[in-house]
Each structure stands twice: as C-alpha cells, then as structure tokens.
Protein backbone atom coordinates (compact mmCIF):
# COMPACT_ATOMS: atom_id res chain seq x y z
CA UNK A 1 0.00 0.00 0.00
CA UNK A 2 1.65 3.51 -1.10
CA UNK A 3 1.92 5.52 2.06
CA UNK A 4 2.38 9.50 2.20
CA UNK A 5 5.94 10.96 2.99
CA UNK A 6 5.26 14.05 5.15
CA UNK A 7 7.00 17.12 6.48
CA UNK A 8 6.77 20.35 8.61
CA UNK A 9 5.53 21.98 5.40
CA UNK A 10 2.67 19.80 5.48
CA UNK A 11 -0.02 21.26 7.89
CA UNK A 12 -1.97 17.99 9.11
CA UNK A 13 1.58 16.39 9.69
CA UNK A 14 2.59 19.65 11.33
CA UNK A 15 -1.21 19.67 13.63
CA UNK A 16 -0.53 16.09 14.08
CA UNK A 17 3.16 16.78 16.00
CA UNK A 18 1.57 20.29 17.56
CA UNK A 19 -1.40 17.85 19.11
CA UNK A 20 0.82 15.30 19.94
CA UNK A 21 2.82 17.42 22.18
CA UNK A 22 0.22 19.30 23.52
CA UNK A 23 -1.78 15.94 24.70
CA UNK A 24 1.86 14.75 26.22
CA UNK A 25 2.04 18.13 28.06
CA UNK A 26 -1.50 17.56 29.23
CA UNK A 27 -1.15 13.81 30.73
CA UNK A 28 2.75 15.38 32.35
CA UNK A 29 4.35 12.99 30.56
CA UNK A 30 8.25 13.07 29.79
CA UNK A 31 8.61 13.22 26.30
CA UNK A 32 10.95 14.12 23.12
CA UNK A 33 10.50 14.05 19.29
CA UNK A 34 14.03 12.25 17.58
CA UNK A 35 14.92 10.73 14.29
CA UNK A 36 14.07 12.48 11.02
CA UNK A 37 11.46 14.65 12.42
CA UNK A 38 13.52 16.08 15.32
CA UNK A 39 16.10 16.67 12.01
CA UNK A 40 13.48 18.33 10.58
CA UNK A 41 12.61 20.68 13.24
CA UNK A 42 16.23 21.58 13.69
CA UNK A 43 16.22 22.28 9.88
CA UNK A 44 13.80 24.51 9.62
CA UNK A 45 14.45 26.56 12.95
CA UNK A 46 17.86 27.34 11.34
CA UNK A 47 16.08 28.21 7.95
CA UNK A 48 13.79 30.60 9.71
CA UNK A 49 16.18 32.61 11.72
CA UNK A 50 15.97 35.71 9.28
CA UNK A 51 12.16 35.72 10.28
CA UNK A 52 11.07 34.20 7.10
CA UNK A 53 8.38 31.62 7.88
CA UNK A 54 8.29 27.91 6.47
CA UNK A 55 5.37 28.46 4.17
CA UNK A 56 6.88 31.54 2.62
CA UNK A 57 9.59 29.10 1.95
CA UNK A 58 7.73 26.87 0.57
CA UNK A 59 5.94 29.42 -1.25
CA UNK A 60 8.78 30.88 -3.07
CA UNK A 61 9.54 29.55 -6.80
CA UNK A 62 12.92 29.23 -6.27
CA UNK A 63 12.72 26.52 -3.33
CA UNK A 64 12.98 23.09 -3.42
CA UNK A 65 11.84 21.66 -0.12
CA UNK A 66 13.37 18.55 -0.89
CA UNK A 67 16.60 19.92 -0.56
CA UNK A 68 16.01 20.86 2.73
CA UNK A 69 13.94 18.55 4.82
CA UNK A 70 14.03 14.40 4.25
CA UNK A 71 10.05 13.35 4.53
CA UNK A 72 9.17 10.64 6.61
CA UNK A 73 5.84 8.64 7.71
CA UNK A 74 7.13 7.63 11.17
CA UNK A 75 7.12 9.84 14.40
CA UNK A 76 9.91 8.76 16.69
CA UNK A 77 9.07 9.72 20.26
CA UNK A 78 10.95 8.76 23.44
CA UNK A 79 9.13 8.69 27.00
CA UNK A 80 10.57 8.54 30.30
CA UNK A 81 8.78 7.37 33.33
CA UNK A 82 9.15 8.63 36.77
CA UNK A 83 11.43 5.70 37.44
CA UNK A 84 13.83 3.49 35.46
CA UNK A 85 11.73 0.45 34.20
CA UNK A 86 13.94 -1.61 36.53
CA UNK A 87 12.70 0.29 39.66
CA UNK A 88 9.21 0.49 38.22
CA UNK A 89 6.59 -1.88 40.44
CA UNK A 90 3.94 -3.41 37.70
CA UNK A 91 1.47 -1.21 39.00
CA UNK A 92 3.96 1.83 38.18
CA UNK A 93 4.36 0.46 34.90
CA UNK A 94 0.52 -0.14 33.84
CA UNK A 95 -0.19 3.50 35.01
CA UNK A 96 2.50 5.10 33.06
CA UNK A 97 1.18 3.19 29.85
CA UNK A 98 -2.47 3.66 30.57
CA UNK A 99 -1.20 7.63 31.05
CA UNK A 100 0.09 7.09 27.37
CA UNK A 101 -2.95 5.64 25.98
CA UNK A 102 -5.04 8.74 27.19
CA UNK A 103 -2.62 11.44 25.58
CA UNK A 104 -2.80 9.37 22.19
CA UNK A 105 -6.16 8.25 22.40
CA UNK A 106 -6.81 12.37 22.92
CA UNK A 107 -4.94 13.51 19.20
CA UNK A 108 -7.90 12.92 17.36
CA UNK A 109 -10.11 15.27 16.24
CA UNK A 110 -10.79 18.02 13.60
CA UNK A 111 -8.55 21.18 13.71
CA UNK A 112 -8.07 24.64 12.08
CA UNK A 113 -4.57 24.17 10.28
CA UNK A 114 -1.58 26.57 11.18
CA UNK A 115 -2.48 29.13 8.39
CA UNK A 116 -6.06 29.12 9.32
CA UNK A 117 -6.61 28.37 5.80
CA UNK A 118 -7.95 24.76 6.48
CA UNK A 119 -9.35 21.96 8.66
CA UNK A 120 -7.23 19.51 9.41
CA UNK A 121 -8.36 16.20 10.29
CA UNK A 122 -6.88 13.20 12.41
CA UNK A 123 -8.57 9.89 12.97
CA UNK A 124 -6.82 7.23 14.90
CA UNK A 125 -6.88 3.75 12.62
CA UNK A 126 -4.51 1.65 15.04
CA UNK A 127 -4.79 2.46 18.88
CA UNK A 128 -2.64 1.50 21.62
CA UNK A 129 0.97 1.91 22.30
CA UNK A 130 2.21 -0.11 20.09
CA UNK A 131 2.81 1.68 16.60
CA UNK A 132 -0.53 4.03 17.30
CA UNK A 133 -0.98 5.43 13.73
CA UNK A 134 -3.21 8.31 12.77
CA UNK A 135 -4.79 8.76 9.04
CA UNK A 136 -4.51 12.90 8.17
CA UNK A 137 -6.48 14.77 5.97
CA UNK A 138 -7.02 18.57 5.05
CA UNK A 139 -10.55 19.45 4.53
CA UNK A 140 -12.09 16.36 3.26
CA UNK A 141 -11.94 12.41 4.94
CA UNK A 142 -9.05 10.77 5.72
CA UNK A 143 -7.84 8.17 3.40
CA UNK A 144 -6.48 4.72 4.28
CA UNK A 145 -3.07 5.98 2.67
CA UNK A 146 -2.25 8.80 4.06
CA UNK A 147 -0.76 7.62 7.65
CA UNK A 148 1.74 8.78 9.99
CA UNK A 149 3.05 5.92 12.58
CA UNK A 150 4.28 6.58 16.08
CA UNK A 151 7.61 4.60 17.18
CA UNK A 152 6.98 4.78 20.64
CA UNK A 153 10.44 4.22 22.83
CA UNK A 154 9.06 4.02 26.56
CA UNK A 155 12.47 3.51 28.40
CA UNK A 156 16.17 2.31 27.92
CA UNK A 157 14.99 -0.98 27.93
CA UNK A 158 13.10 -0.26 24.74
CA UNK A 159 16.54 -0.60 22.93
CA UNK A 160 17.30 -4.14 23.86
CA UNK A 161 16.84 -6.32 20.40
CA UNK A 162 16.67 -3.21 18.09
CA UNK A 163 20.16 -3.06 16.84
CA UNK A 164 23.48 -4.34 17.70
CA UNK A 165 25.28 -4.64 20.80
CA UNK A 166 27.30 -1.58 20.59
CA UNK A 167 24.17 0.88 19.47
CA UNK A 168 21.89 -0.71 22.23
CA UNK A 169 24.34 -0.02 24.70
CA UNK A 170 24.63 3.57 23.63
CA UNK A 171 21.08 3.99 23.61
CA UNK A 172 20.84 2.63 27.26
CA UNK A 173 23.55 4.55 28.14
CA UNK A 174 22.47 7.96 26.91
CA UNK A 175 18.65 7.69 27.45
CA UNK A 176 17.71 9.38 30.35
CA UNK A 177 20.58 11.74 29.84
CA UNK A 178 19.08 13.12 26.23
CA UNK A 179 15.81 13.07 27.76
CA UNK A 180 17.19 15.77 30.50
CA UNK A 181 18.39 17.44 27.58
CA UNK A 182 15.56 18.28 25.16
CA UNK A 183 14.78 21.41 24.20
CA UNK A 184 11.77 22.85 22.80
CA UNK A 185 11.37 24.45 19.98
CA UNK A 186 8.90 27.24 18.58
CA UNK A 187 8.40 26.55 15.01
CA UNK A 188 7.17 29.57 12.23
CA UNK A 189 5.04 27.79 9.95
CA UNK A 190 2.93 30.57 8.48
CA UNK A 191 2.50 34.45 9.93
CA UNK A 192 -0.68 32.99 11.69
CA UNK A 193 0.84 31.01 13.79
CA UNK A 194 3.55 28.58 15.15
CA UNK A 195 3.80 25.20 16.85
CA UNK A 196 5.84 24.01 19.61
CA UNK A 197 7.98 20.73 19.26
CA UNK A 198 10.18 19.00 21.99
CA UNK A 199 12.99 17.57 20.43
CA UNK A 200 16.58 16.19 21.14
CA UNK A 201 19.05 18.52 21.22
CA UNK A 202 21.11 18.94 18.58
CA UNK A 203 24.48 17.70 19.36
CA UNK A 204 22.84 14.48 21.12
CA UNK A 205 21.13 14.35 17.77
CA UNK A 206 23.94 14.20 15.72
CA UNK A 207 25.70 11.99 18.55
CA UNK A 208 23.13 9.42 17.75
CA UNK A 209 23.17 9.50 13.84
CA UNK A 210 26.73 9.33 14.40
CA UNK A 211 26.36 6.19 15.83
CA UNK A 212 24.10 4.50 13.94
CA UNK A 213 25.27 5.30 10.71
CA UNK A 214 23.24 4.51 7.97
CA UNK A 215 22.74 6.08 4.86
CA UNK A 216 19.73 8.61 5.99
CA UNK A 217 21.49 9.38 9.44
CA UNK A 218 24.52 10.81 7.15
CA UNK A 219 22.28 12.79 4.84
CA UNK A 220 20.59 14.40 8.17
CA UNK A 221 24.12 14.91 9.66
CA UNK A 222 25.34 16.77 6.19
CA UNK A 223 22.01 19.26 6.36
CA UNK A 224 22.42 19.95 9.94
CA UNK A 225 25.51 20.74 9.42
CA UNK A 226 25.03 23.14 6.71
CA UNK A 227 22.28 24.78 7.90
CA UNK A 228 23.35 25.30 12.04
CA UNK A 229 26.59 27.20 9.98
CA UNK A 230 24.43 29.23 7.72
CA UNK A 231 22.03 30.35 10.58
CA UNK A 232 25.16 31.56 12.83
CA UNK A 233 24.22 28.91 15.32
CA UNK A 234 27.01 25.88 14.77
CA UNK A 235 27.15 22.92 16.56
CA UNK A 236 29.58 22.34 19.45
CA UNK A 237 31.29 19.48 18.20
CA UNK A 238 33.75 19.37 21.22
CA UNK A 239 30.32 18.17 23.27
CA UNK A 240 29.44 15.55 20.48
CA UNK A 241 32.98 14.77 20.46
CA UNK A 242 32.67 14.12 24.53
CA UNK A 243 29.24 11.90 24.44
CA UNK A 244 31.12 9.51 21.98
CA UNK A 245 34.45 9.37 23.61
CA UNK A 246 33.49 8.73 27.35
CA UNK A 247 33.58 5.05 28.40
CA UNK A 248 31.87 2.53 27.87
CA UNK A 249 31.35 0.31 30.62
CA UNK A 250 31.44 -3.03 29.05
CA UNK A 251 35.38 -1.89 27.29
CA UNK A 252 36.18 0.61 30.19
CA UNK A 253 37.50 2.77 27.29
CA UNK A 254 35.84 4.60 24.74
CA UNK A 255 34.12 2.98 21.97
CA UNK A 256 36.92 3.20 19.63
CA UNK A 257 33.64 1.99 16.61
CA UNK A 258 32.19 5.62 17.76
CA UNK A 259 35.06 7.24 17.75
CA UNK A 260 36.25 6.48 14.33
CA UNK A 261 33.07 7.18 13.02
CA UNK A 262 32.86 10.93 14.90
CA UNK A 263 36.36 11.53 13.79
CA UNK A 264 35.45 10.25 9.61
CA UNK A 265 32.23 12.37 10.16
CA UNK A 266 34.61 15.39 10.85
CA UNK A 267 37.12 14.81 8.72
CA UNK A 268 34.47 15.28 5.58
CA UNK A 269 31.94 17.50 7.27
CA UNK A 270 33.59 21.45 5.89
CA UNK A 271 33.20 20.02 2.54
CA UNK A 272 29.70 19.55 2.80
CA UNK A 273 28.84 22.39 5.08
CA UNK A 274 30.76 24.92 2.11
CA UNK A 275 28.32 23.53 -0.22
C-alpha cells in the first residue's frame, strides 16, 4: 500500500506533532520528538532565523523543499517514566502506559490548520501503544493511505533487540541523559501562527546518527551541518565529540567503533557544510 511521505511543510503532519505534544504536556508525561522529524525541526528553525516563515519558503519559486527537509511517515518519540523500568513496580508500569494511551487516544479530532486556511483532520486507525498510527487529511476524509506511525520508545529498555550490541548499549547509556536534555522548539510555519515541538538537542542528535550510521542518518548529519553554519548557530562538536568518547562500561574505554566514526564524520563534514 503507497503511504504518504510528510514534512513540517505539510499542515496535518505539522497539527498532528503540535497535538501530539500538547496531549503529552496535558497527561505530564516526559517526552521528546528524535529521528528524522527532530532533524526536521532543527532544519527549519535554522532556515527561519531571518524571520522568514516555512510556508513563505515553501511558497517561493525558487525553493525546493526537498533539498532541505528528508520526509518521513514515522514519528519517533521517546518517554521517560518517573522511574527506570527496573525500579518500576507493575502497577507503576501499567499507570505510566495507561497515562500514554489517554494522551494518544486524545490527538484525534478536527482542527483549524496553522495558516487558518484549512481543517485539518486526524482519525486514529490503530490504537494502543504499540505503533498508534493516525490517518490525516485537510478538509475532506481521511484516506487509508495517508498515515503517519508513532515509534513509541518508553524507556532504555526499549533498545534491547533493536540493533546491535554496541548501538543498544549507547542507547541505554544515553537515554535518560538526552531526555534531560531536550529542548523545545517554537516553530514559524505561516505568519498565523507557530507550533511548539520537543525535540533532542542537537548535538545528542547528531551523537546518535553518528552512531548509527546509515545512509539517511549521514544525509541528516550533512544538512544539519550546513544549515546550524548558515544560521550563525554551529554545533559544538567538542560536546558531540565528549558523548562519543566517554567510556563505555562493558570496554572501560571509549568505543573506539564511535570514535572512528565521529572523527570520519569530521574529517568530511567542511566540505559539505561549504556547499
């Protein structure tokens, strides 16, 4: 089944995120956007520094949003409970996940898009915290195609059986720590309004795609890159560089897999960020 490929530029993708977080806020649950939609929220915070909103962007002739921003039909979203799932009793646990269920089972609904120029509408086709997904529409019925999936990561334990040894022990390792570090952002789609996105912060961002290191993970490390330099905001590289050389407790050293890949990511980075 052909699926749609959304981005920030698309307002019921964009109302989808925006309800998302607000329904998170709502329940107080701990929670951050990663993957190719955090990317994409870094992206276009960068590209909207001059005070140029997305959809003037996207507006203009001369722009090709798929230079820009990599589309995507998966949310990634970590949540962290109050406890480590180790320390959690079962109770603890059921409550957190029925406290999930009621933030996602609360997205639904029919919306006035960020420009105010349409009704957006989300219907929930698979409940439950397992890959929830959510069929979008802009003024007329959702279709069966047009879906957006949630990954939903509820703890470090989430990573066991998801990759190899080394990247499951990063994620472990780092989770709660990114979590304490998300930032929110305050997107410009259109001059009617903005939403607000919590997402992993940039350098634990590119710590991550640094890590795994597959093909998409480079091409979001190359525009981040770029466009952090051309806003006047770079990255501190010096505090990626630290995430991926302190130890890991299983070598007692560094990771010298992460560090080879931080120091070949930085060895070809200028050339791409000149572009």
């Amino acid at each position: 089944m052909k699926r749609s490929l959304y981005t920030l530029a698309d307002e019921e993708f964009a109302t989808l995120l925006e309800r998302t977080h607000l329904e998170f806020e709502s329940e107080g649950l701990k929670h951050m956007l990663v993957g190719g939609v955090a990317t994409q929220a870094h992206i276009v915070n960068y590209l909207c520094r001059n005070g140029k909103t997305l959809l003037e962007f996207v507006r203009d002739p001369n722009f090709r949003l798929q230079d820009y921003l990599r589309a995507t039909d998966d949310v990634d979203i970590t949540l962290s409970p109050e406890k480590a799932g180790a320390e959690m009793t079962d109770d603890e646990k059921l409550k957190h996940s029925k406290r999930v269920s009621s933030a996602l089972g609360k997205i639904a609904g029919i919306y006035l898009s960020p420009t105010e120029e349409h009704l957006v509408s989300i219907h929930s086709s698979r409940t439950g915290i397992v890959r929830p997904t959510f069929m979008l529409s802009l003024d007329d019925e959702p279709r069966s195609d047009d879906i957006a999936s949630f990954n939903l990561f509820k703890g470090a334990e989430d990573s066991k059986g998801r990759w190899g040894a080394d990247i499951e022990e990063f994620e472990r390792r780092f989770y709660e720590t990114f979590m304490g570090r998300g930032v929110v952002l305050s997107i410009p789609l259109s001059s009617k309004g903005r939403i607000q996105l919590k997402v992993k912060k940039i350098e634990d961002l590119i710590a991550t795609k640094i890590v795994h290191g597959r093909a998409k993970d480079f091409s979001d490390l190359v525009s981040l890159a770029r466009y952090s330099a051309q806003a006047g905001s770079p990255v501190n590289y010096d505090e990626v560089r630290a995430t991926l050389s302190s130890n890991d407790p299983r070598l007692e050293i560094p990771n010298p897999n992460f560090v080879e890949k931080f120091e070949a990511f930085m060895d070809v980075k200028d050339s791409y960020v000149s572009k």
